[in-house]
C-alpha atoms as a PDB file:
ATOM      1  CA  UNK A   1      44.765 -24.219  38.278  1.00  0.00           C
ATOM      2  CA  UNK A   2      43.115 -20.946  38.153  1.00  0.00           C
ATOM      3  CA  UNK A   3      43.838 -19.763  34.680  1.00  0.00           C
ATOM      4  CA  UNK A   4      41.537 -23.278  34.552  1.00  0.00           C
ATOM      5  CA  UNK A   5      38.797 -22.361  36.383  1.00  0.00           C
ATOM      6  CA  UNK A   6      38.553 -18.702  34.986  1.00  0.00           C
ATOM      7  CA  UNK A   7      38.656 -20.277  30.865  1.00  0.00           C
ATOM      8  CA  UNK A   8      35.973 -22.636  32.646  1.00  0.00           C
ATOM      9  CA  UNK A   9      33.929 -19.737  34.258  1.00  0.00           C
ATOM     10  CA  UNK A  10      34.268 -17.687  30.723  1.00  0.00           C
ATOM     11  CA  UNK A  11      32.828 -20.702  28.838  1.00  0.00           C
ATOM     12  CA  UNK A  12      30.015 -20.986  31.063  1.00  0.00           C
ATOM     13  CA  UNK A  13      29.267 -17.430  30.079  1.00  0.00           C
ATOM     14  CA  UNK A  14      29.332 -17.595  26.643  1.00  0.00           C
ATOM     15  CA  UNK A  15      27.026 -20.440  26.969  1.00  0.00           C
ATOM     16  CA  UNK A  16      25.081 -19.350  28.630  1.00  0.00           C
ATOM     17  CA  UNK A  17      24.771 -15.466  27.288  1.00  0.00           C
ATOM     18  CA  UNK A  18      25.539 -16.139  23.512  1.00  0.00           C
ATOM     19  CA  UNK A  19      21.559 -17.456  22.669  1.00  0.00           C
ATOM     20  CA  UNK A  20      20.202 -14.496  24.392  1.00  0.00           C
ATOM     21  CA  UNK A  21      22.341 -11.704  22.895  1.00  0.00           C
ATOM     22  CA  UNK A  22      21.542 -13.342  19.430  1.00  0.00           C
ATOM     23  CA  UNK A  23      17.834 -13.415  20.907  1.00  0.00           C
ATOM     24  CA  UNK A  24      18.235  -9.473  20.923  1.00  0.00           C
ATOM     25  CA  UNK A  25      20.071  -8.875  18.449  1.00  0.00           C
ATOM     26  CA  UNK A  26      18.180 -11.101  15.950  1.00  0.00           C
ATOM     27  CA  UNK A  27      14.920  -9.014  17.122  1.00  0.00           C
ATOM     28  CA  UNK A  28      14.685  -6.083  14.363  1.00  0.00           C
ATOM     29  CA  UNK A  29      16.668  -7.781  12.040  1.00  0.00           C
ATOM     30  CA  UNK A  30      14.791  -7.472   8.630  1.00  0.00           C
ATOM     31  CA  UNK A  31      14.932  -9.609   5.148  1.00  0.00           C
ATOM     32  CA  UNK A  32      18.679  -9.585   3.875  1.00  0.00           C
ATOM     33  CA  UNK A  33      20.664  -9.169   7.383  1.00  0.00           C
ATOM     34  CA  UNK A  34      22.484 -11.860   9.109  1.00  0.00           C
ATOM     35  CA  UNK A  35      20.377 -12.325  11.529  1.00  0.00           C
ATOM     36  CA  UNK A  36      17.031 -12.514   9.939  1.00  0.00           C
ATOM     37  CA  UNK A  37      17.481 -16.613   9.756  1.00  0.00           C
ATOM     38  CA  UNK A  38      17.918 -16.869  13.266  1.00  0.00           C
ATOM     39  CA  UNK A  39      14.738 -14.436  13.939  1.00  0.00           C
ATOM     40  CA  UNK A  40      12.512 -17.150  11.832  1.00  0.00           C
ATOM     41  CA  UNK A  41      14.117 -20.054  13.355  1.00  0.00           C
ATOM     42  CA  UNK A  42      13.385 -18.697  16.842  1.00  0.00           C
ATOM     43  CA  UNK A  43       9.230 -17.662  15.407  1.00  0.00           C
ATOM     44  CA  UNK A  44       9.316 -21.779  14.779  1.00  0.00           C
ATOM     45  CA  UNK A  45      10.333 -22.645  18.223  1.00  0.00           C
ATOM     46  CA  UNK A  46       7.725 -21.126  19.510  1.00  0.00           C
ATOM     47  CA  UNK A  47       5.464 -22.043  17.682  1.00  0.00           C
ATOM     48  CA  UNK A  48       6.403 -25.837  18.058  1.00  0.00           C
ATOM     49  CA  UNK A  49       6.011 -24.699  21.928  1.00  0.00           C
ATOM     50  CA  UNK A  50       2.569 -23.276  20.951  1.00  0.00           C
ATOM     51  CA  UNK A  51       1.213 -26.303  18.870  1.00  0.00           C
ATOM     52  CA  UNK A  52      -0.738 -28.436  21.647  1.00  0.00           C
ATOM     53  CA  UNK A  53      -2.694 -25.198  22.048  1.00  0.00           C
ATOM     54  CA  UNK A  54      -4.523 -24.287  18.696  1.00  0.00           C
ATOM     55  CA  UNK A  55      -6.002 -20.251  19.654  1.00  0.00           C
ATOM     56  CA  UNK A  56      -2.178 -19.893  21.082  1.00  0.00           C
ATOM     57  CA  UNK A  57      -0.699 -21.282  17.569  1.00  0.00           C
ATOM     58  CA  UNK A  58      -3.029 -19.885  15.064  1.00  0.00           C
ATOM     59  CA  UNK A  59      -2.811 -16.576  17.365  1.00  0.00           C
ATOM     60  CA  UNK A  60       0.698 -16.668  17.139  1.00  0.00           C
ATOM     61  CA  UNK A  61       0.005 -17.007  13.124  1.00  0.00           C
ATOM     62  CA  UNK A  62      -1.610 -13.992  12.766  1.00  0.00           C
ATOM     63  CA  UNK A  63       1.514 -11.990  14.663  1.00  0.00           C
ATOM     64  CA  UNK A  64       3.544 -13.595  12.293  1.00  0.00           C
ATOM     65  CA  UNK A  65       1.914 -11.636   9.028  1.00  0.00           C
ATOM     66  CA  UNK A  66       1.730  -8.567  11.050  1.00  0.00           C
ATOM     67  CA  UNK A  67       5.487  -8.650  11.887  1.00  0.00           C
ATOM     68  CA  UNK A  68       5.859  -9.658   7.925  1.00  0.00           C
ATOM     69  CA  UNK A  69       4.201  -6.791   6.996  1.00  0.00           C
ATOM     70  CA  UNK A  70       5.758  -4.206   9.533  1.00  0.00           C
ATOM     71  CA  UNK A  71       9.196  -5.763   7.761  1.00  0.00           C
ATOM     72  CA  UNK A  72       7.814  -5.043   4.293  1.00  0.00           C
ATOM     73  CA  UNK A  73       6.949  -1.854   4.678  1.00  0.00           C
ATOM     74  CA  UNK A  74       9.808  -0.983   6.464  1.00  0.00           C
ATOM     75  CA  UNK A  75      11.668  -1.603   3.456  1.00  0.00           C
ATOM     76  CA  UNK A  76       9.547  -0.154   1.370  1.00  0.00           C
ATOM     77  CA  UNK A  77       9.615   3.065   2.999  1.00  0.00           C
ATOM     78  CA  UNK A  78      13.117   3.158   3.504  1.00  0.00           C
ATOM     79  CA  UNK A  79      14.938   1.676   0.797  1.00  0.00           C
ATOM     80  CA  UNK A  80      11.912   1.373  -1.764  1.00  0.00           C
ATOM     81  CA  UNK A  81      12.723  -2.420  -1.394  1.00  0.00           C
ATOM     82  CA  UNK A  82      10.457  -4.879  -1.833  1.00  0.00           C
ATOM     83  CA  UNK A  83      12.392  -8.170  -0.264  1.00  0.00           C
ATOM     84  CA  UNK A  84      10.238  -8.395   2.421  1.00  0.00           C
ATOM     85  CA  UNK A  85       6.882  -9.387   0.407  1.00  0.00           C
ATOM     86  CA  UNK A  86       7.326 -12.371  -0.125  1.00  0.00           C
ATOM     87  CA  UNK A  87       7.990 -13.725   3.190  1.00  0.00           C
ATOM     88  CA  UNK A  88       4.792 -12.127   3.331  1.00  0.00           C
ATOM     89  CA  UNK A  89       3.416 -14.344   0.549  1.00  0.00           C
ATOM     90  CA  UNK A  90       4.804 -17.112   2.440  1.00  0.00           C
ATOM     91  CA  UNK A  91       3.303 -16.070   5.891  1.00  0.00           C
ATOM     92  CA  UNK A  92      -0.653 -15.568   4.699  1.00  0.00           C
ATOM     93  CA  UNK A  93      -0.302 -19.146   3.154  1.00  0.00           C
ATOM     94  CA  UNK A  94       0.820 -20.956   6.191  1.00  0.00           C
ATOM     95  CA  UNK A  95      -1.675 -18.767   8.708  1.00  0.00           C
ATOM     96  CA  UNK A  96      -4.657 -19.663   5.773  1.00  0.00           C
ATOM     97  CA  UNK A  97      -3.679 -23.566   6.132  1.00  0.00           C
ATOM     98  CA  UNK A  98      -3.599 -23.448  10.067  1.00  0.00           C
ATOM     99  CA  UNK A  99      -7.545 -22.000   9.850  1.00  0.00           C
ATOM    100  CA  UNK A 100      -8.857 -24.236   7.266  1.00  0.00           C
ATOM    101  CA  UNK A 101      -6.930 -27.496  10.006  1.00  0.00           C
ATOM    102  CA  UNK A 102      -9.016 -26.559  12.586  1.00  0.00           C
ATOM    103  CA  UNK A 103      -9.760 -29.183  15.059  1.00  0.00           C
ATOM    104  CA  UNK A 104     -13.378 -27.523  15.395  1.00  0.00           C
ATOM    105  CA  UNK A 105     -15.975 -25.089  13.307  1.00  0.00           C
ATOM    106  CA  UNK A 106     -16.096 -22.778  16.412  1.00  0.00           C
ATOM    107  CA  UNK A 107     -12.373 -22.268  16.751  1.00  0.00           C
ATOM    108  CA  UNK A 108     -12.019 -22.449  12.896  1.00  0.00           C
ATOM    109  CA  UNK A 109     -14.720 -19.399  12.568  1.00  0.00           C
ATOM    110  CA  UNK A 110     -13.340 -17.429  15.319  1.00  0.00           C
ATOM    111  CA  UNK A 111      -9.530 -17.335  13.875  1.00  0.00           C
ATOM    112  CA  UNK A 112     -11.324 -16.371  10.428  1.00  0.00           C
ATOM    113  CA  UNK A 113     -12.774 -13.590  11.289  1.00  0.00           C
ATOM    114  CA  UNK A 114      -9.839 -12.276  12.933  1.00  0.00           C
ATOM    115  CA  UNK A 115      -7.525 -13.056  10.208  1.00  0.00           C
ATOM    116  CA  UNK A 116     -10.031 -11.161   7.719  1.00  0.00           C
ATOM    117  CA  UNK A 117      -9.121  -7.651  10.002  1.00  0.00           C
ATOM    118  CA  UNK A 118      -5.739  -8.463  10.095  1.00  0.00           C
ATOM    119  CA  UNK A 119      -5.514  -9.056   6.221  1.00  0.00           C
ATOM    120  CA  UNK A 120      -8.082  -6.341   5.200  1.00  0.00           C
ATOM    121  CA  UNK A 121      -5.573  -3.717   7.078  1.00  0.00           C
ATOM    122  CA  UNK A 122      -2.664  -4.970   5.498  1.00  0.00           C
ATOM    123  CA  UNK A 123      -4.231  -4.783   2.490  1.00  0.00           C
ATOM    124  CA  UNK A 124      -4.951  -0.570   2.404  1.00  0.00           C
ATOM    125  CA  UNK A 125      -1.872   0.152   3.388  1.00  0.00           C
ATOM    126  CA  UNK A 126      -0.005  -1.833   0.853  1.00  0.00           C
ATOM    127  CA  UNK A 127      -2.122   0.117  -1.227  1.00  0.00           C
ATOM    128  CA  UNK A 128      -0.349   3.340  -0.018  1.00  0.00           C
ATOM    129  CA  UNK A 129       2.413   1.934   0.247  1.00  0.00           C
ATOM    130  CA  UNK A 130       2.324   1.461  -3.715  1.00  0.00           C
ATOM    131  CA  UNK A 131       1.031   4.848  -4.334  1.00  0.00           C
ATOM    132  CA  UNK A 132       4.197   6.544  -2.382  1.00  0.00           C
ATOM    133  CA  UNK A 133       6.118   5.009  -4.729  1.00  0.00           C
ATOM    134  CA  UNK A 134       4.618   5.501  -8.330  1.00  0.00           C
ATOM    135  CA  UNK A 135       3.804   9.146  -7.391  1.00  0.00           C
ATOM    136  CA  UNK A 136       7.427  10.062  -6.794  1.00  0.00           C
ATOM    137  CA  UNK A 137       9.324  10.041 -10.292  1.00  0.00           C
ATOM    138  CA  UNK A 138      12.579  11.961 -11.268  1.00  0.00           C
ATOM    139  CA  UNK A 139      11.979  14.498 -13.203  1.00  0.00           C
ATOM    140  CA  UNK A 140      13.426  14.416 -16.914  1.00  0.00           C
ATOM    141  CA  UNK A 141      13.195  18.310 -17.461  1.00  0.00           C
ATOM    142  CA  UNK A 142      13.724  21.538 -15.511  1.00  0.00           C
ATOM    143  CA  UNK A 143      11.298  23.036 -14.194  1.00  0.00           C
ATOM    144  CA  UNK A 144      12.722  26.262 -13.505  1.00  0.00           C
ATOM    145  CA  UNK A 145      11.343  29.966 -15.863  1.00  0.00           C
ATOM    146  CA  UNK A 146      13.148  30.289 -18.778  1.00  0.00           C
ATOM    147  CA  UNK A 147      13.723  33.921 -19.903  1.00  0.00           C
ATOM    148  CA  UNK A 148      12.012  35.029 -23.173  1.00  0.00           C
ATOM    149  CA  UNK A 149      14.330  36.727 -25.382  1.00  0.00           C
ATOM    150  CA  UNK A 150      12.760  40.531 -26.520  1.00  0.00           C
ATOM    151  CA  UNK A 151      14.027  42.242 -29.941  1.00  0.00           C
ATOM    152  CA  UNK A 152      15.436  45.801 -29.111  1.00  0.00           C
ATOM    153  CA  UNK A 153      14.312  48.284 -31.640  1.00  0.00           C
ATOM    154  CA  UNK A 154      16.870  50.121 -33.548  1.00  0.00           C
ATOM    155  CA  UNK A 155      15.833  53.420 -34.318  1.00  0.00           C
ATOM    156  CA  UNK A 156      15.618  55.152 -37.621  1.00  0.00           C
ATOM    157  CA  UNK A 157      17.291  58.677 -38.220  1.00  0.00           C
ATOM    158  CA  UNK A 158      15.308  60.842 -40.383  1.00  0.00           C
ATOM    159  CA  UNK A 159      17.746  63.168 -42.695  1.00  0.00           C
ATOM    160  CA  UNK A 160      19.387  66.358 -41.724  1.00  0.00           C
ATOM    161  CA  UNK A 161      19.371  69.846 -44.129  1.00  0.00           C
ATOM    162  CA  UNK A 162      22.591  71.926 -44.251  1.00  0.00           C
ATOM    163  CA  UNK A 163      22.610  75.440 -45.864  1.00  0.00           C
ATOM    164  CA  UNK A 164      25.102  77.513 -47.954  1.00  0.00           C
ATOM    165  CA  UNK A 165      26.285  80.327 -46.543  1.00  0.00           C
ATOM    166  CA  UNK A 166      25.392  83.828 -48.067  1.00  0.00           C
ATOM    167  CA  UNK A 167      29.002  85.856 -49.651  1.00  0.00           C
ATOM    168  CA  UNK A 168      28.535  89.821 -49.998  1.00  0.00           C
ATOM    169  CA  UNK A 169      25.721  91.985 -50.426  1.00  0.00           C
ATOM    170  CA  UNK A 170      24.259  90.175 -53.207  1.00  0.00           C
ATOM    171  CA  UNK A 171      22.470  87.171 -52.643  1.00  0.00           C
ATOM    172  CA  UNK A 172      23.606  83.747 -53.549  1.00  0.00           C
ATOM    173  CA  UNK A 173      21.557  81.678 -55.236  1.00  0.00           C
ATOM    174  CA  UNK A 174      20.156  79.408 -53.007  1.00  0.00           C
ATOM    175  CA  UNK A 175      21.107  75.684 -53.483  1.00  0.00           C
ATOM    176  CA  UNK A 176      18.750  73.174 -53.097  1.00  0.00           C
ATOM    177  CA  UNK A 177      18.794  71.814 -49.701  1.00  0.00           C
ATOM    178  CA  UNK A 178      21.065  68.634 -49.615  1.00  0.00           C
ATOM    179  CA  UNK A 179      20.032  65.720 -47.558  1.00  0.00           C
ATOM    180  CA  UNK A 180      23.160  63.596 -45.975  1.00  0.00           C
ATOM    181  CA  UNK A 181      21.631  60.507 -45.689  1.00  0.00           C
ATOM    182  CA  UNK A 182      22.733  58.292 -42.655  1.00  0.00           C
ATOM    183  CA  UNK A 183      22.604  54.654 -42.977  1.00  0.00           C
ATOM    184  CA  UNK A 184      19.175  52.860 -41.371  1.00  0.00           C
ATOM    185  CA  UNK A 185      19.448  49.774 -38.955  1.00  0.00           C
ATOM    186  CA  UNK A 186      18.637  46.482 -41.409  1.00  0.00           C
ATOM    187  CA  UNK A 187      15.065  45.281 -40.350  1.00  0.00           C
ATOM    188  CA  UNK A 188      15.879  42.607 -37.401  1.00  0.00           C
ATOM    189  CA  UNK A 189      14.734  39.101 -37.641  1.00  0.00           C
ATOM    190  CA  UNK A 190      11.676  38.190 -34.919  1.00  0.00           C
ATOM    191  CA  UNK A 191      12.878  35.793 -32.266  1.00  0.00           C
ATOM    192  CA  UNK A 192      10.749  32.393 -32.317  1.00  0.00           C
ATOM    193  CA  UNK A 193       8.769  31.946 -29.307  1.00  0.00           C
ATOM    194  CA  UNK A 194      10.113  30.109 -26.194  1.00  0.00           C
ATOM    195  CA  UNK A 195       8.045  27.701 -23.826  1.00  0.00           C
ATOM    196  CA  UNK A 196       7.101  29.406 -21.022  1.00  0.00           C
ATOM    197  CA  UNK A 197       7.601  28.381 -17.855  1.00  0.00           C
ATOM    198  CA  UNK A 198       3.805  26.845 -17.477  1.00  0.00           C
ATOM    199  CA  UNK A 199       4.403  24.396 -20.045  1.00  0.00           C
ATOM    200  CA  UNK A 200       7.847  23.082 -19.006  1.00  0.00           C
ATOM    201  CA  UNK A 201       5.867  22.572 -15.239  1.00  0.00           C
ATOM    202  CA  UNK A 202       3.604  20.362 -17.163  1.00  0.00           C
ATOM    203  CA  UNK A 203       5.866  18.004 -19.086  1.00  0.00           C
ATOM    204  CA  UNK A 204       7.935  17.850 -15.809  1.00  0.00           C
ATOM    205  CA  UNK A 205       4.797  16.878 -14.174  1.00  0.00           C
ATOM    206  CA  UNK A 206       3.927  13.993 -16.677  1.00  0.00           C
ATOM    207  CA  UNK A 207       7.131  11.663 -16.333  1.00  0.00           C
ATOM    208  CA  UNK A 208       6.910   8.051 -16.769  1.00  0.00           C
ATOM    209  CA  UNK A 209       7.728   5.916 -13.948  1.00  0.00           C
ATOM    210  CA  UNK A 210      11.411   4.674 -13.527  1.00  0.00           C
ATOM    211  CA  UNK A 211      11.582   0.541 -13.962  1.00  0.00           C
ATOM    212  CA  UNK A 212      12.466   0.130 -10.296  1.00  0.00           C
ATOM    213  CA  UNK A 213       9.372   1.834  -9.941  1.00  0.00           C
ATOM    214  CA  UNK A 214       7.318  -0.323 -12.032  1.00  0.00           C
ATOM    215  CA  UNK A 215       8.421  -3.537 -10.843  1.00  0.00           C
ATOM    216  CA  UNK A 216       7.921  -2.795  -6.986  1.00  0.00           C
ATOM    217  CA  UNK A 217       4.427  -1.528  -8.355  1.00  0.00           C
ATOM    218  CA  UNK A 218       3.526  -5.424  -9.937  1.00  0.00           C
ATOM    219  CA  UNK A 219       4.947  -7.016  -6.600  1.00  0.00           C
ATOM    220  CA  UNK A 220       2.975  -5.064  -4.560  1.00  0.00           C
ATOM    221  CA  UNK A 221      -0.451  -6.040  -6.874  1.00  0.00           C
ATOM    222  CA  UNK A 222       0.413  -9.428  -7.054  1.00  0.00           C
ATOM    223  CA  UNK A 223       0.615  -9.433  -3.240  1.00  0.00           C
ATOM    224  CA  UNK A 224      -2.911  -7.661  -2.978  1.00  0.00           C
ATOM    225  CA  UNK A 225      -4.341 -10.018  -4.983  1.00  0.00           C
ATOM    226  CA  UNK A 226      -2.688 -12.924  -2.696  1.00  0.00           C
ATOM    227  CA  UNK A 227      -4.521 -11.066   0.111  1.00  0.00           C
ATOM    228  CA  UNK A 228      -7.711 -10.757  -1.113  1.00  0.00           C
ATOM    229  CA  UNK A 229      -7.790 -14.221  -2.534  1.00  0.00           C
ATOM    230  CA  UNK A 230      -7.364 -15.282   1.086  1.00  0.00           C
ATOM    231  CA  UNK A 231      -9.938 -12.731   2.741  1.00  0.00           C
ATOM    232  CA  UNK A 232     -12.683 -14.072   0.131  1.00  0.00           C
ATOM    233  CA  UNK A 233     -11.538 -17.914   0.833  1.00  0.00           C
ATOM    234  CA  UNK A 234     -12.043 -16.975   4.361  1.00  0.00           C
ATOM    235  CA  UNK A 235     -15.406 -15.107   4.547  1.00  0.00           C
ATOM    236  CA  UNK A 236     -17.258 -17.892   2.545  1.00  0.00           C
ATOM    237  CA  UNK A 237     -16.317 -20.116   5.395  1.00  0.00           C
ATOM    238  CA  UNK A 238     -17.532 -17.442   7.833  1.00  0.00           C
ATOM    239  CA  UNK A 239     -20.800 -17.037   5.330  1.00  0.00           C
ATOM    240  CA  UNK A 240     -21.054 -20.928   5.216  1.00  0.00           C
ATOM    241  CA  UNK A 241     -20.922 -21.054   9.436  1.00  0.00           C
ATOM    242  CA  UNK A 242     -23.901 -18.456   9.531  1.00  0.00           C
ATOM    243  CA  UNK A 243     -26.143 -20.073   6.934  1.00  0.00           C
ATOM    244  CA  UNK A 244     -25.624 -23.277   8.846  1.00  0.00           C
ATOM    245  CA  UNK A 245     -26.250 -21.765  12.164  1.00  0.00           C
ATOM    246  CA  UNK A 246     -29.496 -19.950  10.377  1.00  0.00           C
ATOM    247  CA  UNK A 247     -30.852 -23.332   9.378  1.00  0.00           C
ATOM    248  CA  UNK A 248     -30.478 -25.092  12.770  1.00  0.00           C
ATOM    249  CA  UNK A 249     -32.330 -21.868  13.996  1.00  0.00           C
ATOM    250  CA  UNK A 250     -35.195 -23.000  11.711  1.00  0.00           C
ATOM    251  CA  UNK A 251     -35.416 -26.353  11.920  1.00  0.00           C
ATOM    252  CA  UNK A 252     -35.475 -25.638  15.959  1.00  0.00           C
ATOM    253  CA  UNK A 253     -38.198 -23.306  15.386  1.00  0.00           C
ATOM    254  CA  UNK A 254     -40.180 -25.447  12.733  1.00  0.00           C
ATOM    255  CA  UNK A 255     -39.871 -28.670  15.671  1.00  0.00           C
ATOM    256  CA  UNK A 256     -41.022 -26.409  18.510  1.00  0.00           C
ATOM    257  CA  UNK A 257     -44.080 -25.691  16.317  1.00  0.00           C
ATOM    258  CA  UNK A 258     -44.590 -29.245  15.039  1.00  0.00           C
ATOM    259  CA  UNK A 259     -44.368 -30.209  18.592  1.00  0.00           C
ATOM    260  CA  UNK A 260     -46.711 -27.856  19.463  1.00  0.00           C
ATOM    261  CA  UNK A 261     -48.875 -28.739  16.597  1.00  0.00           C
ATOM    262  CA  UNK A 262     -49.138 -32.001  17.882  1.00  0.00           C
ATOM    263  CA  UNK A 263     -49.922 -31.508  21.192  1.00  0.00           C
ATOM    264  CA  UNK A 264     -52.871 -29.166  20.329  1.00  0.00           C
ATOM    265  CA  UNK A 265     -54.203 -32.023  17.996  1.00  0.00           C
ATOM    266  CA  UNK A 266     -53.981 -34.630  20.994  1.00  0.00           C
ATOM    267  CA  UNK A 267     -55.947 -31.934  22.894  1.00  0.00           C
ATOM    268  CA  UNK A 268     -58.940 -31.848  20.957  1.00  0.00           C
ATOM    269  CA  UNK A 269     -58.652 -35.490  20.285  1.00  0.00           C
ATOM    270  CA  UNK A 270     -59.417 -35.967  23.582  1.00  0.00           C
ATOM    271  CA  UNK A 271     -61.821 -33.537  24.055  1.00  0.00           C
ATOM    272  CA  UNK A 272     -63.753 -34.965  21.273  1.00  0.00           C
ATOM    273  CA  UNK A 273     -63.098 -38.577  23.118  1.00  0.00           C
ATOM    274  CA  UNK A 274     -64.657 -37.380  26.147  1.00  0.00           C
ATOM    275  CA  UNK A 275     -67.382 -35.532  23.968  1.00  0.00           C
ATOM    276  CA  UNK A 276     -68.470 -38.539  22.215  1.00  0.00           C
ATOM    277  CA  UNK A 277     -68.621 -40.657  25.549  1.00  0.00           C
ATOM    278  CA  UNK A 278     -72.290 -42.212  26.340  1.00  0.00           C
ATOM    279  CA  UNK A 279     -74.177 -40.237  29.296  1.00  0.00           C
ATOM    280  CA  UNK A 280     -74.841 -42.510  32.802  1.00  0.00           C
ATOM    281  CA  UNK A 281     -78.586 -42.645  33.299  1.00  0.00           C
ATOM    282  CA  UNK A 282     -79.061 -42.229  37.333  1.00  0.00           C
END
């Protein structure tokens, strides 16, 4: 009976305890791990919690592509990975479509203009983001001094004179002086210049971009351009709100003074009524 109760107890537990571990767990889990389904399935339940409240939902919207990004660029600075963009793709669509259903202009305007900060943030540092990338190629040559090779001269040995000795009291004709000639060192051939080391620093310098490189590179551009497709969509309904509100500014302004207009002219109508009464004679 109690091995019962204690499987009973331990089921209650796990029951109880497994959501919210996953809950944790699922928290920093980024595009690719295990968990990352359960982290977006748990970002829809509360949003289906959020929906009778639209500043709650379309709040919780614009968290959404901040968390997005934080997960993209995590990658991107760790792994040069670029799996997380487009669940950030997916993210600035659905938060656009939740502004453009608002159930009113003032609510509608107010979200926009948030959204545009949000957006125009994300968009600068995607921007170095991309440039921490493309500026960091392998280099394809050594940059390290090369030695230049220097010709040794040989020296030349001029020729050495050697005398007869002198036999008795006479003298000897003296022989010509004889020359022993020694053998001279073959001209040497001039060693071709070698690069110095300031030119191989500038080839390394001027490496092409790896493939890797350039793909992550058009991801991140096509994801710019997704961003400030959206910012534009959403300032010209910002722009539109103003020029509205400007007009119903006028067309107050331009009825106070027609209203005004017209109560001037019933003045003096009826000062000239009273002016063009006839006098009372006593």
């Amino acid at each position: 009976m109690r091995l019962i109760v204690d499987k009973i107890l331990w089921g209650a537990l796990i029951l109880l305890f497994g959501p919210t571990v996953m809950i944790v767990a699922s928290w920093n889990a980024l595009p690719g791990d295990n968990l990352y389904g359960v982290k977006l399935a748990l970002e829809k339940t509360a949003l289906a919690l959020a929906s009778p409240s639209y500043a709650t939902s379309g709040n919780l919207q614009i968290k959404y592509t901040e968390r997005r990004f934080a997960e993209a660029k995590q990658l991107m600075a760790s792994k040069q990975s670029i799996q997380g963009l487009p669940y950030l793709d997916q993210q600035i669509a659905q938060t656009k479509k939740v502004i453009e259903n608002a159930p009113n202009k003032e609510a509608q305007v107010a979200l926009a203009k948030q959204y545009i900060t949000t957006l125009s943030t994300v968009s600068t540092d995607l921007e170095t983001q991309k440039q921490s990338i493309t500026q960091s190629p392998q280099p394809l040559a050594s940059a390290q001094p090369q030695q230049i090779a220097t010709p040794i001269p040989t020296p030349t040995l001029r020729p050495t004179v050697t005398q007869t000795p002198v036999i008795g009291t006479r003298e000897a004709p003296t022989s010509p002086p004889t020359s022993t000639p020694k053998a001279t060192s073959s001209p040497t051939s001039t060693p071709r210049p070698t690069p110095t080391p300031i030119q191989i620093a500038q080839v390394a310098t001027t490496t092409p971009i790896s493939t890797g490189q350039a793909v992550a590179a058009l991801q991140i551009n096509q994801t710019q351009q997704n961003v400030s497709q959206t910012i534009a969509d959403l300032q010209e309904l910002v722009d539109k709100d103003d020029d509205d509100q400007k007009n119903n500014r006028r067309k107050q302004e331009e009825g106070k003074g027609n209203k005004e207009d017209k109560n001037e002219t019933k003045s003096d109508q009826d000062v000239n009524a009273r002016g063009k009464e006839p006098k009372r004679n006593d």
